[in-house]
PDB file of N, CA and C in Angstrom:
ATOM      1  N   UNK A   1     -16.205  12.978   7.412  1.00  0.00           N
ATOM      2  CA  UNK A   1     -16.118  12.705   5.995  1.00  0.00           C
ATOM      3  C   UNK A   1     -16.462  13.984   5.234  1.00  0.00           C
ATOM      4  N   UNK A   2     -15.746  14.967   4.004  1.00  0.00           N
ATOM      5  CA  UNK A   2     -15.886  15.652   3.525  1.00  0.00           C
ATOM      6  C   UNK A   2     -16.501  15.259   2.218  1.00  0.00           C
ATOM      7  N   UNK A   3     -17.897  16.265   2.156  1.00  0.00           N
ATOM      8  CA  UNK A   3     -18.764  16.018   1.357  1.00  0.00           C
ATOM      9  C   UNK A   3     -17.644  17.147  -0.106  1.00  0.00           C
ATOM     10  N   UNK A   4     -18.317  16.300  -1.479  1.00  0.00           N
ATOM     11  CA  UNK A   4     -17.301  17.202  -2.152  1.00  0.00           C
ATOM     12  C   UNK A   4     -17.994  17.939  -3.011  1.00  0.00           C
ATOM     13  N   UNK A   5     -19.653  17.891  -3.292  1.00  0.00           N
ATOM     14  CA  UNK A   5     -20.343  18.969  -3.093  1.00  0.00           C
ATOM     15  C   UNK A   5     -19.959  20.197  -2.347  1.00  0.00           C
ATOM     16  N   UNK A   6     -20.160  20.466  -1.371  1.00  0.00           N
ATOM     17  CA  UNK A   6     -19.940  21.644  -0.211  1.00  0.00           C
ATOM     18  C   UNK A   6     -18.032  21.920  -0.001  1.00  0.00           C
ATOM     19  N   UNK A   7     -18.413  23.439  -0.528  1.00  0.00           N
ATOM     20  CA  UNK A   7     -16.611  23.537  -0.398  1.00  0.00           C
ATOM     21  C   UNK A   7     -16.482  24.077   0.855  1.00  0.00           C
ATOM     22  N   UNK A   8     -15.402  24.594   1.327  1.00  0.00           N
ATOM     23  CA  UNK A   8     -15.428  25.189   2.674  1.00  0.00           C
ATOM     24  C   UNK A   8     -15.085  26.568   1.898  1.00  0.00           C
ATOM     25  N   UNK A   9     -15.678  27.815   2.722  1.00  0.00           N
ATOM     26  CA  UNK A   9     -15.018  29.335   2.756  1.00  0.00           C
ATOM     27  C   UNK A   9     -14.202  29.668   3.667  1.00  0.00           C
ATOM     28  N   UNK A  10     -13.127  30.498   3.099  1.00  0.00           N
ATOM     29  CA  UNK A  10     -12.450  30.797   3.980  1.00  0.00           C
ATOM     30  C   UNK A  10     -11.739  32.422   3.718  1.00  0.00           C
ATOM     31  N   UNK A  11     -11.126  32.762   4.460  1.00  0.00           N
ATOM     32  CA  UNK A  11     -10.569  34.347   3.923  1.00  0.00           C
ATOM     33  C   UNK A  11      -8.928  34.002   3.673  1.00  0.00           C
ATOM     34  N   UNK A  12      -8.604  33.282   3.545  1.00  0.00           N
ATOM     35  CA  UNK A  12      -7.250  32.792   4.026  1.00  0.00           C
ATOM     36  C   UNK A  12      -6.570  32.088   2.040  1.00  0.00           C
ATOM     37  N   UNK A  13      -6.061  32.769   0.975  1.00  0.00           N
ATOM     38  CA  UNK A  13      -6.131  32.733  -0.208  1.00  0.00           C
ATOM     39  C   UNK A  13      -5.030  30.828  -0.313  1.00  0.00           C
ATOM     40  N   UNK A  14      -4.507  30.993   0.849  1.00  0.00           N
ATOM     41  CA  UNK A  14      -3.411  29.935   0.646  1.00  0.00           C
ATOM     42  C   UNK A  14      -4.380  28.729   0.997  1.00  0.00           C
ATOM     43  N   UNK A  15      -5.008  28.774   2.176  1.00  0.00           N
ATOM     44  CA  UNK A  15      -6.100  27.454   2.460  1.00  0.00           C
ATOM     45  C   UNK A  15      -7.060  27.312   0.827  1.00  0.00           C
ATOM     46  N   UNK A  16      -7.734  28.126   0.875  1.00  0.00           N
ATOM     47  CA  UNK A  16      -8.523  27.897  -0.338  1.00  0.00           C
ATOM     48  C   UNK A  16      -7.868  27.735  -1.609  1.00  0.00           C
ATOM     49  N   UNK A  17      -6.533  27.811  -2.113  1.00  0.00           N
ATOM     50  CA  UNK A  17      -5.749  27.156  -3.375  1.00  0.00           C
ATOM     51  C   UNK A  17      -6.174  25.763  -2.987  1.00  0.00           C
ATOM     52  N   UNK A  18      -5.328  25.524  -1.645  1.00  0.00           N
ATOM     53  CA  UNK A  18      -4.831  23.925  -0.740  1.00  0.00           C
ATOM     54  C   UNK A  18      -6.305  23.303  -1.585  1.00  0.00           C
ATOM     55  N   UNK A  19      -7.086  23.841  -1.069  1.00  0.00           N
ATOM     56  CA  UNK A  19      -8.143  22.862  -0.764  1.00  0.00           C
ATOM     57  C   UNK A  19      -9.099  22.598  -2.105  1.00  0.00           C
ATOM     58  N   UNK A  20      -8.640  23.797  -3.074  1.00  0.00           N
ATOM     59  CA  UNK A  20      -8.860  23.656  -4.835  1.00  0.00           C
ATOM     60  C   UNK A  20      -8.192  22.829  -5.138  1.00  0.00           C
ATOM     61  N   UNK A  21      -6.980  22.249  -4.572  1.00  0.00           N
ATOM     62  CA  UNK A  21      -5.892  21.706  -5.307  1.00  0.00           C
ATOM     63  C   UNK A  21      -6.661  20.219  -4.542  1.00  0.00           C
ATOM     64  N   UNK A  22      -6.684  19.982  -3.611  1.00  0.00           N
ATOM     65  CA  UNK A  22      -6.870  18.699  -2.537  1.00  0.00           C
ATOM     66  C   UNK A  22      -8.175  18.087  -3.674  1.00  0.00           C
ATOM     67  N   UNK A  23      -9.301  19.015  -3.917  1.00  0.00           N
ATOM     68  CA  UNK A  23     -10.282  18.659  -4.548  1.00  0.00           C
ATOM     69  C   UNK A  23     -10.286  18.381  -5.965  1.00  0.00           C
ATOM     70  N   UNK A  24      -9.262  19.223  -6.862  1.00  0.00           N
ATOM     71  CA  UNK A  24      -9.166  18.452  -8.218  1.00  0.00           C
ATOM     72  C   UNK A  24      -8.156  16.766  -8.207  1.00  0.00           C
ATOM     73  N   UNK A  25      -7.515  16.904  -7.569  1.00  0.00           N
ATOM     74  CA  UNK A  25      -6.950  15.784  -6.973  1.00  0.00           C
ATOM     75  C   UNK A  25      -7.569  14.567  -7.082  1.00  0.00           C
ATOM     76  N   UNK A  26      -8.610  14.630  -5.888  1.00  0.00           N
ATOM     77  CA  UNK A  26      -9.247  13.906  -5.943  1.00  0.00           C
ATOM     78  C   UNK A  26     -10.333  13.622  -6.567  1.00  0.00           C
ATOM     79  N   UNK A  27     -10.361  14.257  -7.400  1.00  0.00           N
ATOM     80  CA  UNK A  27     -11.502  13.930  -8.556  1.00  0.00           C
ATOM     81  C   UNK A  27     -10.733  13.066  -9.307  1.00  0.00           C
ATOM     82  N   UNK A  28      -9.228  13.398  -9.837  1.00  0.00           N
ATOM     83  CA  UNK A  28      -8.518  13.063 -10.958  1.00  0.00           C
ATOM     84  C   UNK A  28      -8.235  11.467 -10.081  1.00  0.00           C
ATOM     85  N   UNK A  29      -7.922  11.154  -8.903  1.00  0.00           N
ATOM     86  CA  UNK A  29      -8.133   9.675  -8.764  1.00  0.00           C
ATOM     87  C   UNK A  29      -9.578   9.511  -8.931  1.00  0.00           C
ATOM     88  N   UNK A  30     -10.589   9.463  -8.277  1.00  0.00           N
ATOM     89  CA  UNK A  30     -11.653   8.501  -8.657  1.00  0.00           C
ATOM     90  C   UNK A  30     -11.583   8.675 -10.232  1.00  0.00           C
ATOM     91  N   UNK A  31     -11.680   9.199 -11.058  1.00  0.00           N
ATOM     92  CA  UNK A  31     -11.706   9.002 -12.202  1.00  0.00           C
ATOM     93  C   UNK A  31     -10.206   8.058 -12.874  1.00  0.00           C
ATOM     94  N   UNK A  32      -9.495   8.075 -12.435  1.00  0.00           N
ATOM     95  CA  UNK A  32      -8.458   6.818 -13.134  1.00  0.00           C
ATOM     96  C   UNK A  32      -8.847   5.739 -12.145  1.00  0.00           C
ATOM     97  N   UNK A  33      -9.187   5.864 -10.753  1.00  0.00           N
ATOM     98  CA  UNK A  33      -9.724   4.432 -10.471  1.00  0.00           C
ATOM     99  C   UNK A  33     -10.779   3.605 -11.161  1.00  0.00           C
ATOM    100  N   UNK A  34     -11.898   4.888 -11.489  1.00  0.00           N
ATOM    101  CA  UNK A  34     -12.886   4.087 -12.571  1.00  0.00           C
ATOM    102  C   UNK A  34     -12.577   3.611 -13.466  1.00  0.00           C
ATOM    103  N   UNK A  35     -11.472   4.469 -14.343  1.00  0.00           N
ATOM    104  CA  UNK A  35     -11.030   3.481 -15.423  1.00  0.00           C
ATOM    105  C   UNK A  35     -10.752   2.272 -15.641  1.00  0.00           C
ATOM    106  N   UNK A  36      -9.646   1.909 -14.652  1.00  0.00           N
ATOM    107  CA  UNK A  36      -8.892   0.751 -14.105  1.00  0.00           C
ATOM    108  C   UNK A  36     -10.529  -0.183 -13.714  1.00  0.00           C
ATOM    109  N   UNK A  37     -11.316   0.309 -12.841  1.00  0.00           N
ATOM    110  CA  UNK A  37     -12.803  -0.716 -12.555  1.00  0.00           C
ATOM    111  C   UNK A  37     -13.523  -1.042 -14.090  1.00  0.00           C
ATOM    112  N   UNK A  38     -13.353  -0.363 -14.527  1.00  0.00           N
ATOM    113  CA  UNK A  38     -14.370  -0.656 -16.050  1.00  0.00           C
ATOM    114  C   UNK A  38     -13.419  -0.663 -17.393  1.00  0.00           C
ATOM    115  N   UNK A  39     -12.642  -1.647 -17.002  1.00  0.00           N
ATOM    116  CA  UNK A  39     -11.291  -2.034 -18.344  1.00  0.00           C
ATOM    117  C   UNK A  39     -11.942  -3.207 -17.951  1.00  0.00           C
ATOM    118  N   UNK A  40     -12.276  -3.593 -19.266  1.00  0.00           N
ATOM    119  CA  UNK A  40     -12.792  -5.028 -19.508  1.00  0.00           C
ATOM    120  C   UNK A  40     -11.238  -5.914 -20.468  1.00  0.00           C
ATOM    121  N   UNK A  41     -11.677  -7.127 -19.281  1.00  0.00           N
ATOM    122  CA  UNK A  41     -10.503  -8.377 -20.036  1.00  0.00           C
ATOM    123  C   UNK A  41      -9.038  -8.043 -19.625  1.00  0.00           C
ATOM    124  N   UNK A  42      -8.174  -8.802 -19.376  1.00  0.00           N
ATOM    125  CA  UNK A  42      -6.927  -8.792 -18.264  1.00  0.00           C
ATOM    126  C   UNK A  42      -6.377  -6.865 -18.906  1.00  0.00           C
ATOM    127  N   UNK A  43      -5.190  -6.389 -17.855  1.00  0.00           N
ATOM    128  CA  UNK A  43      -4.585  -5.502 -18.460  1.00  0.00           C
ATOM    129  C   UNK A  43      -3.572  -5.872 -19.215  1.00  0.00           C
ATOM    130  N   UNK A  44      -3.308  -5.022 -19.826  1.00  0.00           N
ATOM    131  CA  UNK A  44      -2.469  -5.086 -20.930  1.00  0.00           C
ATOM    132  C   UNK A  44      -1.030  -5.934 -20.779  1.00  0.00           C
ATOM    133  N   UNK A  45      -0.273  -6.302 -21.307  1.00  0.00           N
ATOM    134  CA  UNK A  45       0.763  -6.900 -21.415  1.00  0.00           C
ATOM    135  C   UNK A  45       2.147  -5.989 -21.154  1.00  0.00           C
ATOM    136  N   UNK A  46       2.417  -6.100 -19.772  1.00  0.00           N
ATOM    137  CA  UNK A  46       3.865  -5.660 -19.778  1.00  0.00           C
ATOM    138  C   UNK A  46       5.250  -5.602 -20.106  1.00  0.00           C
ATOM    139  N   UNK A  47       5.236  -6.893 -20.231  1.00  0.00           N
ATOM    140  CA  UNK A  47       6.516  -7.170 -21.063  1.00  0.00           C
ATOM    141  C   UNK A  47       5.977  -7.959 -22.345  1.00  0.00           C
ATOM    142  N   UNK A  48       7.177  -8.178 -23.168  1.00  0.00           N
ATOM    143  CA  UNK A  48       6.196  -9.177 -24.541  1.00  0.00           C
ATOM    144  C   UNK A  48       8.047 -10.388 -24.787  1.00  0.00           C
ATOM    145  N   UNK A  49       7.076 -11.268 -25.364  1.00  0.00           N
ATOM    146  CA  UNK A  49       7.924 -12.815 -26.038  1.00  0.00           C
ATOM    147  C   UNK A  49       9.774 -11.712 -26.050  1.00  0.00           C
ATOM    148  N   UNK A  50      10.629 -12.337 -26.330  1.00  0.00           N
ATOM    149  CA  UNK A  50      11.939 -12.481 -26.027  1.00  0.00           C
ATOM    150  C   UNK A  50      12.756 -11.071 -26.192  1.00  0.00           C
ATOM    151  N   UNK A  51      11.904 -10.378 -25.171  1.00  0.00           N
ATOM    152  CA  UNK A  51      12.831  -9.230 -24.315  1.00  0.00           C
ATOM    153  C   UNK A  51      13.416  -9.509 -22.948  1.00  0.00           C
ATOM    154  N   UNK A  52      14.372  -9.014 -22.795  1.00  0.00           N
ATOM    155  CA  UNK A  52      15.358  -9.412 -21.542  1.00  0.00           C
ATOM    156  C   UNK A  52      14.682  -8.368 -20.082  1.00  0.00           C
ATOM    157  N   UNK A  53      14.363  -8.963 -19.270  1.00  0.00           N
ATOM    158  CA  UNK A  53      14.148  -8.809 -17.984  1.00  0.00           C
ATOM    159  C   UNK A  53      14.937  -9.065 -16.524  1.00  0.00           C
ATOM    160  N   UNK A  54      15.066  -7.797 -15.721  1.00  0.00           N
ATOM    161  CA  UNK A  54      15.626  -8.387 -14.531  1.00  0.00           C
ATOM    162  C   UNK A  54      14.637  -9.039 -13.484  1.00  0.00           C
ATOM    163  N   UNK A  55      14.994  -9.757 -12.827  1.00  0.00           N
ATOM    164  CA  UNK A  55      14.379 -10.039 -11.713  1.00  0.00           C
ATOM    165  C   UNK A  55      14.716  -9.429 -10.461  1.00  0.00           C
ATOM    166  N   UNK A  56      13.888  -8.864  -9.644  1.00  0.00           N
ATOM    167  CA  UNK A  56      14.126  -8.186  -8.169  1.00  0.00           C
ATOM    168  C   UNK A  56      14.351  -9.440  -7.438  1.00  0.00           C
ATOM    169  N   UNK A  57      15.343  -9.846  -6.719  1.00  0.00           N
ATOM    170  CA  UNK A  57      15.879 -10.703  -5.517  1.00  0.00           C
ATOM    171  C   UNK A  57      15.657 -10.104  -4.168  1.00  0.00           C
ATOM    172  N   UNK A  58      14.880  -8.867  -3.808  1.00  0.00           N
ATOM    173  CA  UNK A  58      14.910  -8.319  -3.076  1.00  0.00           C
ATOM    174  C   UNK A  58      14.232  -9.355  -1.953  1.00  0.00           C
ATOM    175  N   UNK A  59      13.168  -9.904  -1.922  1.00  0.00           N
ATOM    176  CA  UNK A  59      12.400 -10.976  -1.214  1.00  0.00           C
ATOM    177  C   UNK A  59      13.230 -12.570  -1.435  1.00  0.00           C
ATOM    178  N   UNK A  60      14.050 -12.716  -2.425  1.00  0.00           N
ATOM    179  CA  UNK A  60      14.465 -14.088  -2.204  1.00  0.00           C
ATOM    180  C   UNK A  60      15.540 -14.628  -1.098  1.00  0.00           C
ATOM    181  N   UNK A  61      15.052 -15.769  -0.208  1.00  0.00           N
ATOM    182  CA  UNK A  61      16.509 -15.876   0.173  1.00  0.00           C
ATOM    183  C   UNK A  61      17.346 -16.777  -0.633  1.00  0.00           C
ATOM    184  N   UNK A  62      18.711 -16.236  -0.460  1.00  0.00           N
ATOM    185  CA  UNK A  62      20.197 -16.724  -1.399  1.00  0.00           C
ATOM    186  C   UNK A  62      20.690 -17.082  -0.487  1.00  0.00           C
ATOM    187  N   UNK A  63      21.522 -18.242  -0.697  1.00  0.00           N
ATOM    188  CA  UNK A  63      22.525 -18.320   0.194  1.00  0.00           C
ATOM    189  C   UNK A  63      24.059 -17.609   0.473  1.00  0.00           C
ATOM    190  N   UNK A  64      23.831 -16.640   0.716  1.00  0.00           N
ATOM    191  CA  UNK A  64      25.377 -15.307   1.031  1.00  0.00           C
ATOM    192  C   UNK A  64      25.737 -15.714   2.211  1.00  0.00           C
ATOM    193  N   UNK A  65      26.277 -14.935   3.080  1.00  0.00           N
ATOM    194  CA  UNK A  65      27.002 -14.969   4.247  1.00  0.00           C
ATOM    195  C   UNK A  65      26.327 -13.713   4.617  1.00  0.00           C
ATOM    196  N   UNK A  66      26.298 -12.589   3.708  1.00  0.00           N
ATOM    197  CA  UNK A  66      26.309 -11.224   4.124  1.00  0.00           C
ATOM    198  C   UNK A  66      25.097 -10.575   3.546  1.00  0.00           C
ATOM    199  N   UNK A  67      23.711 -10.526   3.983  1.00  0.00           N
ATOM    200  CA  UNK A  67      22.961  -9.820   3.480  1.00  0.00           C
ATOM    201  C   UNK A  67      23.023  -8.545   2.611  1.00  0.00           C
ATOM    202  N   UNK A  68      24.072  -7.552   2.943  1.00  0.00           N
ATOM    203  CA  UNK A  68      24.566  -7.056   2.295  1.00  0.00           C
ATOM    204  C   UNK A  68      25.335  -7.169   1.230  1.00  0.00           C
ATOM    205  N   UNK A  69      25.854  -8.108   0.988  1.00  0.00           N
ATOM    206  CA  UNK A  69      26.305  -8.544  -0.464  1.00  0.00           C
ATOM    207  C   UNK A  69      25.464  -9.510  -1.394  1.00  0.00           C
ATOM    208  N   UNK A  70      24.548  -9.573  -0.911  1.00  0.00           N
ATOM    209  CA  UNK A  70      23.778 -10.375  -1.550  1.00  0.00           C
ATOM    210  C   UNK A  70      22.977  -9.213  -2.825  1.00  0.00           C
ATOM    211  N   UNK A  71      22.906 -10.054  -4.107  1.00  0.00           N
ATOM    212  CA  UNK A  71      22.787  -9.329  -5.415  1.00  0.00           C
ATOM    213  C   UNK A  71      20.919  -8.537  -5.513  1.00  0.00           C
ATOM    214  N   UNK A  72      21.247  -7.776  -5.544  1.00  0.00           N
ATOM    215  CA  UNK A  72      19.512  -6.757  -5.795  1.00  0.00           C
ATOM    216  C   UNK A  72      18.854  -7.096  -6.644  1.00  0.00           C
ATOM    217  N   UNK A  73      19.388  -7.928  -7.975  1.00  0.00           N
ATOM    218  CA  UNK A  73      18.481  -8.150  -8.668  1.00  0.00           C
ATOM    219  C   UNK A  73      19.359  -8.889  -9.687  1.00  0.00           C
ATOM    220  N   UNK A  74      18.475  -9.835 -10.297  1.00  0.00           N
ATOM    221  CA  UNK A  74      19.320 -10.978 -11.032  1.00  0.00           C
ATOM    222  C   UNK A  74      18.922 -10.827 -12.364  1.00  0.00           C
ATOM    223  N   UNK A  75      19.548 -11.266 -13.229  1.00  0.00           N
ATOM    224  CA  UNK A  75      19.163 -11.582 -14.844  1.00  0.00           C
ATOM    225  C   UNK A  75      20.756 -10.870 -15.642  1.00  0.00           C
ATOM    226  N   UNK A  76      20.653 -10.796 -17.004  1.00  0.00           N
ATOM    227  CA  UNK A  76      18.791 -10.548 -17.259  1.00  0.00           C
ATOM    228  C   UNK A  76      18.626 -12.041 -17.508  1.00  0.00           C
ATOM    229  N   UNK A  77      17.071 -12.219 -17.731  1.00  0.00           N
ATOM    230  CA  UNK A  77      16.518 -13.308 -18.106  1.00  0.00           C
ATOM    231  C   UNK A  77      15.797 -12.899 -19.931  1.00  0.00           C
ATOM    232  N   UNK A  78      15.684 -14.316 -20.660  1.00  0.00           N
ATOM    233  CA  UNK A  78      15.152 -13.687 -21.927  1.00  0.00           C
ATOM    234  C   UNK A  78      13.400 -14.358 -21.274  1.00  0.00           C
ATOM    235  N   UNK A  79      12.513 -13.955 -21.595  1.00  0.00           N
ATOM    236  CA  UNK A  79      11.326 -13.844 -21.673  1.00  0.00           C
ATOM    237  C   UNK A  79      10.821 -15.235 -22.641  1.00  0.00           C
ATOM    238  N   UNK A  80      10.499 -16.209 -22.456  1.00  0.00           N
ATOM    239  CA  UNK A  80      10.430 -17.352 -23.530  1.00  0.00           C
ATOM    240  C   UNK A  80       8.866 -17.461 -23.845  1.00  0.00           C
ATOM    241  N   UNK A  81       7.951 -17.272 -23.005  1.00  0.00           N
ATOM    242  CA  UNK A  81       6.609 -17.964 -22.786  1.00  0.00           C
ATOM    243  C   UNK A  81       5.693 -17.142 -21.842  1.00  0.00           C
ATOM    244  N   UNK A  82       4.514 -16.603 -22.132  1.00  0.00           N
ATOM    245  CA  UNK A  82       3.860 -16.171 -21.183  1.00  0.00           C
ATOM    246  C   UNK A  82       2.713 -16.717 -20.813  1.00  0.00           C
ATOM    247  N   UNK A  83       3.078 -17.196 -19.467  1.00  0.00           N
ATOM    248  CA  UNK A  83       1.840 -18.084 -18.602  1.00  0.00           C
ATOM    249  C   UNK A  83       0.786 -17.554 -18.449  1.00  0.00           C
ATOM    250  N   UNK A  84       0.737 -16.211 -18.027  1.00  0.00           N
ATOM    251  CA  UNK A  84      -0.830 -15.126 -17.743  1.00  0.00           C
ATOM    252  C   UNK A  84       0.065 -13.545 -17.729  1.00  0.00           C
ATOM    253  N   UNK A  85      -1.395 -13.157 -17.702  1.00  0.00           N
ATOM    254  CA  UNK A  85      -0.928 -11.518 -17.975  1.00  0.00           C
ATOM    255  C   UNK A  85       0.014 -10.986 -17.035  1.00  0.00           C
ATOM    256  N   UNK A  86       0.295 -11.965 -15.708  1.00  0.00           N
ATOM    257  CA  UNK A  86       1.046 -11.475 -14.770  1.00  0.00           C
ATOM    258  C   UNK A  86       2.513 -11.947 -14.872  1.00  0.00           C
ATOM    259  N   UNK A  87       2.174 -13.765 -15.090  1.00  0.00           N
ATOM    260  CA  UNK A  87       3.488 -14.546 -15.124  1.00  0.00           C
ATOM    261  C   UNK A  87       4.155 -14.944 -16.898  1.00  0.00           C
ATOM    262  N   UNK A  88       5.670 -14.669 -16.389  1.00  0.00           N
ATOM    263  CA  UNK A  88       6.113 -14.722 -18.011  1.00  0.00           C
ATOM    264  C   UNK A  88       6.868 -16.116 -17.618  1.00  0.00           C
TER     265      UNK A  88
END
């Protein structure tokens, strides 16, 4: 496990960018993961009341013949009602 206190030295200018770069990196996730942990009350609303949406069919089964002709994605649909922040 790399402590992120302690950098490594090296003589090698391309490793030590790498590993400047590896380390702001990962600072810049834990810090949008925290965000996302300390957002209080559902996230925000992705779609809103009667905008048109497709649906991905990618997981549904249809009845085709040919998996391959079977449609990628259906709609649009209009948006009527939103059940929760997830389901419209």
């Amino acid at each position: 496990m790399l402590n992120s206190d302690k950098v490594l030295q090296t003589h090698n200018a391309l490793v030590e960018s790498r590993i400047q770069t590896m380390t702001k990196n990962r600072a810049d996730a834990i810090q949008a993961l925290n965000k996302v942990a300390n957002q209080k009350g559902p996230p925000p609303a992705q779609f809103h009341l009667r905008e048109q949406v497709w649906l991905d069919a990618s997981h549904l089964k249809l009845p085709h013949q040919k998996a391959k002709l079977t449609p990628k994605r259906l709609g649009p649909f209009k948006i009527v009602q939103e059940i929760s922040p997830v389901a419209y």
